[in-house]
N, C-alpha and C. Protein backbone atom coordinates (compact mmCIF):
# COMPACT_ATOMS: atom_id res chain seq x y z
N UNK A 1 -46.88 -61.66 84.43
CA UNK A 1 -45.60 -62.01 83.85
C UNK A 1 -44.62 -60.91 84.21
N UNK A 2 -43.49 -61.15 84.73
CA UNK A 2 -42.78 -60.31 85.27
C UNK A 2 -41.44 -59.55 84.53
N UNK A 3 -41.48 -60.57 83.40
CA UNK A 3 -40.76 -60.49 82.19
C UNK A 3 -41.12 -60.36 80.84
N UNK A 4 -42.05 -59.74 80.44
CA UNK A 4 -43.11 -59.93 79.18
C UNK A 4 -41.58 -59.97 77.86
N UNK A 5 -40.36 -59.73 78.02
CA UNK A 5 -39.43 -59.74 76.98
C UNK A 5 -39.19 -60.97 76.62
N UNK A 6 -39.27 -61.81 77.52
CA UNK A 6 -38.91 -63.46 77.07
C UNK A 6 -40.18 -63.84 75.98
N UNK A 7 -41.35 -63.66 76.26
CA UNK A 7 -42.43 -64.37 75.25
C UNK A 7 -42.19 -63.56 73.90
N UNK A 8 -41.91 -62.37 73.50
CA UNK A 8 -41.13 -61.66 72.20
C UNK A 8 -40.28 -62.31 71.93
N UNK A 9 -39.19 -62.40 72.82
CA UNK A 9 -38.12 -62.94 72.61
C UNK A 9 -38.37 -64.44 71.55
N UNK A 10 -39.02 -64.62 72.52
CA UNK A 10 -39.26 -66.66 72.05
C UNK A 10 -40.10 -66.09 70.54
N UNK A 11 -41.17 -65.50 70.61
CA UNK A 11 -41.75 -65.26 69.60
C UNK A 11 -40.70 -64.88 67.98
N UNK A 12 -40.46 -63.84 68.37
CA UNK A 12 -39.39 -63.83 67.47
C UNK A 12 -38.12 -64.91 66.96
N UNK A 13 -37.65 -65.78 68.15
CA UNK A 13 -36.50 -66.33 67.74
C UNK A 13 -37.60 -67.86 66.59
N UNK A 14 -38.89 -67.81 67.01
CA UNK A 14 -39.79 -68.96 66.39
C UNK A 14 -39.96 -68.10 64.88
N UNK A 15 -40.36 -67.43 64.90
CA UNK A 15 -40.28 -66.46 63.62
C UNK A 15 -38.96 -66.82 62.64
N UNK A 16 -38.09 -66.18 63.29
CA UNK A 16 -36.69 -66.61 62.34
C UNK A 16 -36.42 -67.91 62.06
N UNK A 17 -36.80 -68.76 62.94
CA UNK A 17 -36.20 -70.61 62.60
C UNK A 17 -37.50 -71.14 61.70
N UNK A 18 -38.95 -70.33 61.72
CA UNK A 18 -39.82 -70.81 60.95
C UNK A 18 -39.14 -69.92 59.22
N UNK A 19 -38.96 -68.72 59.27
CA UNK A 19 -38.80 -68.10 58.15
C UNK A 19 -37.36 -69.06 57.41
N UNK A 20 -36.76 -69.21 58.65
CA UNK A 20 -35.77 -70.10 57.84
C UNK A 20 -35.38 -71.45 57.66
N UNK A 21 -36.62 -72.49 58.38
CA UNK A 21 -36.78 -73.88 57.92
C UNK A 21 -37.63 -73.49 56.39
N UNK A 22 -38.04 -72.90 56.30
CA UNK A 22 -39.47 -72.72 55.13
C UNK A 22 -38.64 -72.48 53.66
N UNK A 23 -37.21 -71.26 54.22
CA UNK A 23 -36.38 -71.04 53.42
C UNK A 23 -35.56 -72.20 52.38
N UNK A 24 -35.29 -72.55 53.59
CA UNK A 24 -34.40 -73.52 53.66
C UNK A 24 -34.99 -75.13 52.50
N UNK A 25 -35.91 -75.48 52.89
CA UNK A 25 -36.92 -76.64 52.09
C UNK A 25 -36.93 -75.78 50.41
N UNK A 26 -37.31 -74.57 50.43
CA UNK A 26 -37.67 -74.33 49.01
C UNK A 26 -36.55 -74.42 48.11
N UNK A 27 -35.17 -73.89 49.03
CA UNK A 27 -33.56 -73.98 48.21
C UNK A 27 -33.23 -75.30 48.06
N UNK A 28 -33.60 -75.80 48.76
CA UNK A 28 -33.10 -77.30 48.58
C UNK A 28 -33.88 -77.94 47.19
N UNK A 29 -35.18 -77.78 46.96
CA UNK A 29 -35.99 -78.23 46.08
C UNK A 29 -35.26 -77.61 45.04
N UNK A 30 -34.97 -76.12 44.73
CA UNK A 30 -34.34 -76.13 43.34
C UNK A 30 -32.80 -76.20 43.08
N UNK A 31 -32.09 -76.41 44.28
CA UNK A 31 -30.96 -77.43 44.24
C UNK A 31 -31.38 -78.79 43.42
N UNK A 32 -32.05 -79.27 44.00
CA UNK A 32 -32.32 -80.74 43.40
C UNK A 32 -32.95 -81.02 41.97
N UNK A 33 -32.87 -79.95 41.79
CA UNK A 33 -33.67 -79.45 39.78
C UNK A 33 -32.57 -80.09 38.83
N UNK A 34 -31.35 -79.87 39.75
CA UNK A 34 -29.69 -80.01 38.67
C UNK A 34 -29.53 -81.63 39.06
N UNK A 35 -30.47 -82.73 39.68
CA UNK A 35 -30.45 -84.16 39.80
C UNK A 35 -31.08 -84.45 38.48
N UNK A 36 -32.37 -83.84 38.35
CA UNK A 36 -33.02 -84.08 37.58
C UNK A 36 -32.70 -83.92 36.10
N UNK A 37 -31.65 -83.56 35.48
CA UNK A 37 -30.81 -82.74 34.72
C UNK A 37 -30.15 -84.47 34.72
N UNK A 38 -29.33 -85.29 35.40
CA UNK A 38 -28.71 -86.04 35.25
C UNK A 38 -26.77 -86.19 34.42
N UNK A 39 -26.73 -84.68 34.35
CA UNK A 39 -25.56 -84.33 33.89
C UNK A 39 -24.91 -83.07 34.77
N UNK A 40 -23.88 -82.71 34.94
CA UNK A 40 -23.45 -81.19 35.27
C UNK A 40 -23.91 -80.26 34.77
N UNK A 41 -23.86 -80.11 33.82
CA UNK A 41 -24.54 -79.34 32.39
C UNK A 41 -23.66 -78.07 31.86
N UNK A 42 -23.94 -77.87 30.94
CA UNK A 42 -23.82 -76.43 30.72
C UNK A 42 -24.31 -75.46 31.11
N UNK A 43 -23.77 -73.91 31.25
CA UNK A 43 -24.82 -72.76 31.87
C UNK A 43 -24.62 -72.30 30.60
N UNK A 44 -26.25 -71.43 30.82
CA UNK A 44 -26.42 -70.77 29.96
C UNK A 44 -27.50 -69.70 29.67
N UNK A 45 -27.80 -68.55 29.13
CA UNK A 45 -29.04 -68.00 29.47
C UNK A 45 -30.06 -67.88 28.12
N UNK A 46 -31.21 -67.68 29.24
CA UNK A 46 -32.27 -67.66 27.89
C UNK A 46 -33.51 -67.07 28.53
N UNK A 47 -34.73 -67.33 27.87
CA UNK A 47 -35.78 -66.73 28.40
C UNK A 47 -37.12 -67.48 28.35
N UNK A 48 -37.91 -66.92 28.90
CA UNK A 48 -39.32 -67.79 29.15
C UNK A 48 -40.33 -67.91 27.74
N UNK A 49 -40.67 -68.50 26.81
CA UNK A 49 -41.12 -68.64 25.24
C UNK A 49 -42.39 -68.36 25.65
N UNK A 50 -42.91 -69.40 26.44
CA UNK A 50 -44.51 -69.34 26.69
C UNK A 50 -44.65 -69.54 28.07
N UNK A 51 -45.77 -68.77 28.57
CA UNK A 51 -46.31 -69.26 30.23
C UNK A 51 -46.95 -70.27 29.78
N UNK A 52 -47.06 -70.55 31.49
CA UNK A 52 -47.84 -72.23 31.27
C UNK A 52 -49.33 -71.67 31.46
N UNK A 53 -50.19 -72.41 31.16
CA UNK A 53 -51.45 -71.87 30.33
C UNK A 53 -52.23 -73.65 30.78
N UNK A 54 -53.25 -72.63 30.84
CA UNK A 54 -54.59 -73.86 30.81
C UNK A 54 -55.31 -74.00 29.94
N UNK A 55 -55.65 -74.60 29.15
CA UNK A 55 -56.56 -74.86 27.47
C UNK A 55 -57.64 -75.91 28.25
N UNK A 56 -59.08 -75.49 28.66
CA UNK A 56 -59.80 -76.08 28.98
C UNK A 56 -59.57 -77.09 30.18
N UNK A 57 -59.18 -78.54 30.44
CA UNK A 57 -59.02 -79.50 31.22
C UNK A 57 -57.52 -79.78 30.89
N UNK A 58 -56.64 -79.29 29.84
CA UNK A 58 -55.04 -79.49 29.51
C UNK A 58 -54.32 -78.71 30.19
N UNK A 59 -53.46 -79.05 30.63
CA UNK A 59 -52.76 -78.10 31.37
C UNK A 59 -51.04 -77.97 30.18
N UNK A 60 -51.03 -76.81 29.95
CA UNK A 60 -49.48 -76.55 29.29
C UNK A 60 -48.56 -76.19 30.18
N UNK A 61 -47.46 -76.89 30.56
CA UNK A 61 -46.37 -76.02 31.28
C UNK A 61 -45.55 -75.33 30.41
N UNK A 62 -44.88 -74.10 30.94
CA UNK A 62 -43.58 -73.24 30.52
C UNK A 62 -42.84 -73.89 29.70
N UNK A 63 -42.50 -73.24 28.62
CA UNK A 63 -41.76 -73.48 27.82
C UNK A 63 -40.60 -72.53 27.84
N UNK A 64 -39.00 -72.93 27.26
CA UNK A 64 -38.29 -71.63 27.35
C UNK A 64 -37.37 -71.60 26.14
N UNK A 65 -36.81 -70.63 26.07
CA UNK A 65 -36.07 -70.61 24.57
C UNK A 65 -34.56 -70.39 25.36
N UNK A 66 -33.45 -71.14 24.45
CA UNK A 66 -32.24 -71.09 24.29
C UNK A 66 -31.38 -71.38 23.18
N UNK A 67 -30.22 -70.99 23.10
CA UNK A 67 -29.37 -70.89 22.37
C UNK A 67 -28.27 -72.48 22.81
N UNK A 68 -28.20 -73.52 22.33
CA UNK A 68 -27.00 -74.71 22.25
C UNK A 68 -26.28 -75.18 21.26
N UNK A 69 -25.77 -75.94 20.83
CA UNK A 69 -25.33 -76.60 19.81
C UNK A 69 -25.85 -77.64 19.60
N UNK A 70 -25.89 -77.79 18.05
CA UNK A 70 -26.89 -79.09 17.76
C UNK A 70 -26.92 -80.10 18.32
N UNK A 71 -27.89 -81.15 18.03
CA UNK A 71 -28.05 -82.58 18.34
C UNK A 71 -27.13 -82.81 18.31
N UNK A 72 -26.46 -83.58 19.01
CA UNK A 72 -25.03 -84.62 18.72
C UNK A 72 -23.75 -84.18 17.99
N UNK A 73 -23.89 -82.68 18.45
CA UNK A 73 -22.53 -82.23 18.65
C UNK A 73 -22.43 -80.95 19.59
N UNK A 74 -21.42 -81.86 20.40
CA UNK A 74 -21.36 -80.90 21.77
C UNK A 74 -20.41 -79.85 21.20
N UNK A 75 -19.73 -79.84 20.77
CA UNK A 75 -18.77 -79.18 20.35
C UNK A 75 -18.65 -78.04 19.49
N UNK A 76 -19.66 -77.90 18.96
CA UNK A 76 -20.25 -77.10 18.13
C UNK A 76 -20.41 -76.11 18.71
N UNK A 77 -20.52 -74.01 17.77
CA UNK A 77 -21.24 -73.11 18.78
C UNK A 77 -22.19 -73.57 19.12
N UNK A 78 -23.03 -72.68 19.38
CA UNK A 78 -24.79 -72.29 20.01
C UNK A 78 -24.79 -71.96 18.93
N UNK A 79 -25.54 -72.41 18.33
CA UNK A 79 -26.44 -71.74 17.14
C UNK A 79 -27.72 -72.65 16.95
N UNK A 80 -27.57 -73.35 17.47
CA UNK A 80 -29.17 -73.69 17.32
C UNK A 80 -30.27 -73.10 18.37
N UNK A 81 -30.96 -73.24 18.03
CA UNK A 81 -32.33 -72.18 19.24
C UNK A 81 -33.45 -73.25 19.57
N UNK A 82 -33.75 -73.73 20.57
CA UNK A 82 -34.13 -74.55 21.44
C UNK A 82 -35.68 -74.06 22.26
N UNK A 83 -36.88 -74.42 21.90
CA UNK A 83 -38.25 -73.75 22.25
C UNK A 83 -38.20 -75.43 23.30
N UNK A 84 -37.95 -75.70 24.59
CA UNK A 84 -38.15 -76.83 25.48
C UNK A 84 -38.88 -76.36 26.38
N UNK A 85 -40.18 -77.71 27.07
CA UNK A 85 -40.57 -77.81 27.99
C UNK A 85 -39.70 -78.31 29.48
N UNK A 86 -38.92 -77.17 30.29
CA UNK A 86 -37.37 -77.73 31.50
C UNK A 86 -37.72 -78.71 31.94
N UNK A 87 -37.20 -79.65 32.49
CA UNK A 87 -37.02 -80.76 33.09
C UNK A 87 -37.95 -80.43 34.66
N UNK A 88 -37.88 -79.50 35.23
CA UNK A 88 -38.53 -78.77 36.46
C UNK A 88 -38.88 -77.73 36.47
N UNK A 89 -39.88 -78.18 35.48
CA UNK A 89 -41.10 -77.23 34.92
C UNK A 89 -41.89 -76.56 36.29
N UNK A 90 -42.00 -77.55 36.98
CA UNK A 90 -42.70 -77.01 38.71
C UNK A 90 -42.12 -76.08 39.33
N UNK A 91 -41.03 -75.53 38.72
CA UNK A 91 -39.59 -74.95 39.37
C UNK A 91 -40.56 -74.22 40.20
N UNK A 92 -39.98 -73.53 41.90
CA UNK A 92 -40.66 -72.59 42.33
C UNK A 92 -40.48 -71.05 42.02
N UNK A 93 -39.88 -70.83 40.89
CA UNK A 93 -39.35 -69.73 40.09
C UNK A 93 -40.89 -69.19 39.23
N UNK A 94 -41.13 -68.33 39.14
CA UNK A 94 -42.21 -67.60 38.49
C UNK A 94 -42.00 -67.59 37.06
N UNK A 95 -42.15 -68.27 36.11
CA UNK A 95 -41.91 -68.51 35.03
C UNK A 95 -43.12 -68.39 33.56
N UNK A 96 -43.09 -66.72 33.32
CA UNK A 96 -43.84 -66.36 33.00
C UNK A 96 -43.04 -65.62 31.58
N UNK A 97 -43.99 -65.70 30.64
CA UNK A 97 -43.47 -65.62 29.12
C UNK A 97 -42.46 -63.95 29.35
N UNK A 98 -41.18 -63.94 28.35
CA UNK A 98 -40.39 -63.10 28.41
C UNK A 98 -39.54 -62.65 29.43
N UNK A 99 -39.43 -63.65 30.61
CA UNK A 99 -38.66 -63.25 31.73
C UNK A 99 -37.38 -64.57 31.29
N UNK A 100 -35.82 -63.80 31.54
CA UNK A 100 -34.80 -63.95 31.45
C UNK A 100 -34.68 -65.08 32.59
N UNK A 101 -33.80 -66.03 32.05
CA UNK A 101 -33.63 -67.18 32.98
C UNK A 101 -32.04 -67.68 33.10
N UNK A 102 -32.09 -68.04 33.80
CA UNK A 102 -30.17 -69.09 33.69
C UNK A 102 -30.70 -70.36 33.86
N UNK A 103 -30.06 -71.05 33.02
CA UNK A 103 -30.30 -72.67 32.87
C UNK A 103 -29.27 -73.24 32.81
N UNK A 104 -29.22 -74.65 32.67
CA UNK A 104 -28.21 -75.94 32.25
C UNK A 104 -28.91 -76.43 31.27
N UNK A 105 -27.99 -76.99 30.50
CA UNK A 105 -28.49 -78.16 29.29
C UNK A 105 -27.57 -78.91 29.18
N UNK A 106 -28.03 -80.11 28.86
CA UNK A 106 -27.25 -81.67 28.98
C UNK A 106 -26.13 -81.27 27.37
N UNK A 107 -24.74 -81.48 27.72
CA UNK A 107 -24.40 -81.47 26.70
C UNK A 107 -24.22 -82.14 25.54
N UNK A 108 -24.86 -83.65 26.09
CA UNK A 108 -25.32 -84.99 25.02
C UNK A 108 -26.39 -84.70 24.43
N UNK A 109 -27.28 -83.71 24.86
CA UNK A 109 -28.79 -83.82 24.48
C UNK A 109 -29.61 -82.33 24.96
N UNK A 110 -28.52 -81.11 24.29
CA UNK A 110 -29.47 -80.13 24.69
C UNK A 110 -30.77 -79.52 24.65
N UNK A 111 -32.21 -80.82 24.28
CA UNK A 111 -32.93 -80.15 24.63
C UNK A 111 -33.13 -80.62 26.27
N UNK A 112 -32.54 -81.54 26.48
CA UNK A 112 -33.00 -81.40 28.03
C UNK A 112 -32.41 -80.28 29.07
N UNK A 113 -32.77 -80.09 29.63
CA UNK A 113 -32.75 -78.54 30.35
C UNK A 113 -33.33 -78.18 31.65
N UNK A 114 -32.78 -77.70 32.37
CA UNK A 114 -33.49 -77.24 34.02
C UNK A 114 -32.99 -75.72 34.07
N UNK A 115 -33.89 -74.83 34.51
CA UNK A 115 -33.83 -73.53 34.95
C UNK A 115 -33.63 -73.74 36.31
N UNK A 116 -32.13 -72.68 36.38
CA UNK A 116 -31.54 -72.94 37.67
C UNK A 116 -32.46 -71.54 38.28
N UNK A 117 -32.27 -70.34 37.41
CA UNK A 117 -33.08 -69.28 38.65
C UNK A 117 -33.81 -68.20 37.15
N UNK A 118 -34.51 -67.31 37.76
CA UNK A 118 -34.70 -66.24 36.68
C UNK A 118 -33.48 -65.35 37.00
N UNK A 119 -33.52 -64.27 36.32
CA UNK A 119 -32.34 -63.42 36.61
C UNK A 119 -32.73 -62.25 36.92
N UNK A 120 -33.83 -62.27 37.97
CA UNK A 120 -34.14 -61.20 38.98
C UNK A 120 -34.23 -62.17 40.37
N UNK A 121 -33.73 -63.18 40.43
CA UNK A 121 -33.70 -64.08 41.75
C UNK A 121 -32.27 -64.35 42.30
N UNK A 122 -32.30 -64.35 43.58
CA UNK A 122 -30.84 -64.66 44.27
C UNK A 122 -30.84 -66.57 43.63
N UNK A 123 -29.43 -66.92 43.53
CA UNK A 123 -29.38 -68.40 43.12
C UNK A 123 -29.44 -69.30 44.10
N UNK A 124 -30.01 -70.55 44.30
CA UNK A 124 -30.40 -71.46 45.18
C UNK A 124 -29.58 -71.37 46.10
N UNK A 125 -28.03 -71.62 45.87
CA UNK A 125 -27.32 -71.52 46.73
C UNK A 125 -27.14 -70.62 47.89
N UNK A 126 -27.26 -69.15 46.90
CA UNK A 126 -27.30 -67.89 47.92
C UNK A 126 -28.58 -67.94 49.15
N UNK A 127 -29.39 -68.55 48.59
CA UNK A 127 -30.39 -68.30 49.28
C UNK A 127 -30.66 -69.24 50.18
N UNK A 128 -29.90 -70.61 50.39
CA UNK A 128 -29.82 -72.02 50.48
C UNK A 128 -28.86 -71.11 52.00
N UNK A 129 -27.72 -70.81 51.85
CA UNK A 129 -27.03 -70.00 52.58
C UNK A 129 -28.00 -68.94 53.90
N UNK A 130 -29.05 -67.99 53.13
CA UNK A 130 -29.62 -67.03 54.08
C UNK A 130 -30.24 -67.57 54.92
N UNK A 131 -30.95 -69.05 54.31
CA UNK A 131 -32.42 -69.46 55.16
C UNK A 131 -31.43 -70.32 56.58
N UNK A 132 -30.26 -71.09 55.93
CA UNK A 132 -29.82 -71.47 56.99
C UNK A 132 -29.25 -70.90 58.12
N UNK A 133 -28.77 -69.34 57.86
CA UNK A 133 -28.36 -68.36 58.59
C UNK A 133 -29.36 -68.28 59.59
N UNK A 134 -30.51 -67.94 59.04
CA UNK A 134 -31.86 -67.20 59.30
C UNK A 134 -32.32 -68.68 60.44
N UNK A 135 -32.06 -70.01 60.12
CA UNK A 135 -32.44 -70.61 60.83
C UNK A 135 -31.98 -71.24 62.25
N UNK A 136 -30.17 -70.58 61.80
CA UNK A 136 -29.24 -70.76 63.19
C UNK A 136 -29.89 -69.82 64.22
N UNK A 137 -29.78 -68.34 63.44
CA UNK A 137 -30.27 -67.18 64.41
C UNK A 137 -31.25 -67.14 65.30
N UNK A 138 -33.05 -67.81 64.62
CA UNK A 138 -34.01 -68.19 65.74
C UNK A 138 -33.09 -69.08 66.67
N UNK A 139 -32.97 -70.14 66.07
CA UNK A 139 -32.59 -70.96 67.05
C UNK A 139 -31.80 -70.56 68.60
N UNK A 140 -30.44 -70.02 67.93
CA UNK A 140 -29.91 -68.80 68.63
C UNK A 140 -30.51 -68.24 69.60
N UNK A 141 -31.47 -67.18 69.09
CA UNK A 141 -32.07 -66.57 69.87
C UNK A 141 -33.21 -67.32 70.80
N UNK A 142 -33.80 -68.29 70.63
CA UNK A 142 -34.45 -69.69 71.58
C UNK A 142 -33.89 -69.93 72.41
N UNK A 143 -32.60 -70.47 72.44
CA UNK A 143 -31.53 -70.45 73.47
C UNK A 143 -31.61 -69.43 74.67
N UNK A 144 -30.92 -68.37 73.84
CA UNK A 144 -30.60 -67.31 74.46
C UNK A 144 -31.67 -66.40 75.43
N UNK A 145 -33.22 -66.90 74.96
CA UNK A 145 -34.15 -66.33 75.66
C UNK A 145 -34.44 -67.35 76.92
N UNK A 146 -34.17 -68.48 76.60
CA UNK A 146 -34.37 -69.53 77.59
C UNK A 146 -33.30 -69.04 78.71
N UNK A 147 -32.39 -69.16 78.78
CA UNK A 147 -31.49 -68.75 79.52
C UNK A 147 -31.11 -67.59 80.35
């Protein structure tokens, strides 16, 4: 091989378009957490109540605690406190008892609820943003080694 820089080259630019199709699929999935929500919602923060836990052959998912306003009044402060199982409980967010979260809640019906991120995580969007960066750049660089 008279050029051993092109097979790096390629190697690498496959690297970046894999790191950032892979990216890219997981942001989208918790983009799509706020469908499941079926409202805009409210933001709001709160924290993780219980990890999800296995009791023999039962499986418990995450539970989380927040602060809304009662049943059937949106309008109301937050003062009620809310122990819910999120709507995207699968979230790919690490959701483990006492870790700080940002959520939505339906404002017809705040116990329904989706955790948009924890609050040691970049937000879907931001990150929705890097992977696609990350996935122009291989690409990019595929090109550019071909050539």
């Amino acid at each position: 091989m008279s050029q051993p820089w092109h097979a790096a080259f390629l190697l690498f630019a496959a690297l970046w378009t894999f790191i950032g199709a892979h990216g890219t699929h997981a942001a989208l999935r918790a983009r799509r957490s706020l469908a499941r929500l079926g409202a805009r919602g409210v933001r709001t923060r709160g924290e993780v109540a219980n990890s999800p836990r296995r009791v023999g052959t039962s499986y418990h998912p995450p539970r989380i605690r927040y602060q809304a306003p009662p049943l059937g009044h949106p309008a109301a402060p937050a003062t009620q406190t809310y122990r819910q199982v999120p709507l995207n409980c699968d979230s790919p967010n690490a959701l483990y008892r006492g870790t700080p979260v940002i959520l939505r809640y339906d404002p017809e019906d705040p116990r329904r609820a989706v955790v948009i991120r924890t609050a040691k995580s970049y937000s879907p969007t931001a990150n929705l943003v890097w992977c696609v960066f990350s996935t122009t750049l291989g690409t990019g660089l595929g090109v550019l080694s071909l050539l």
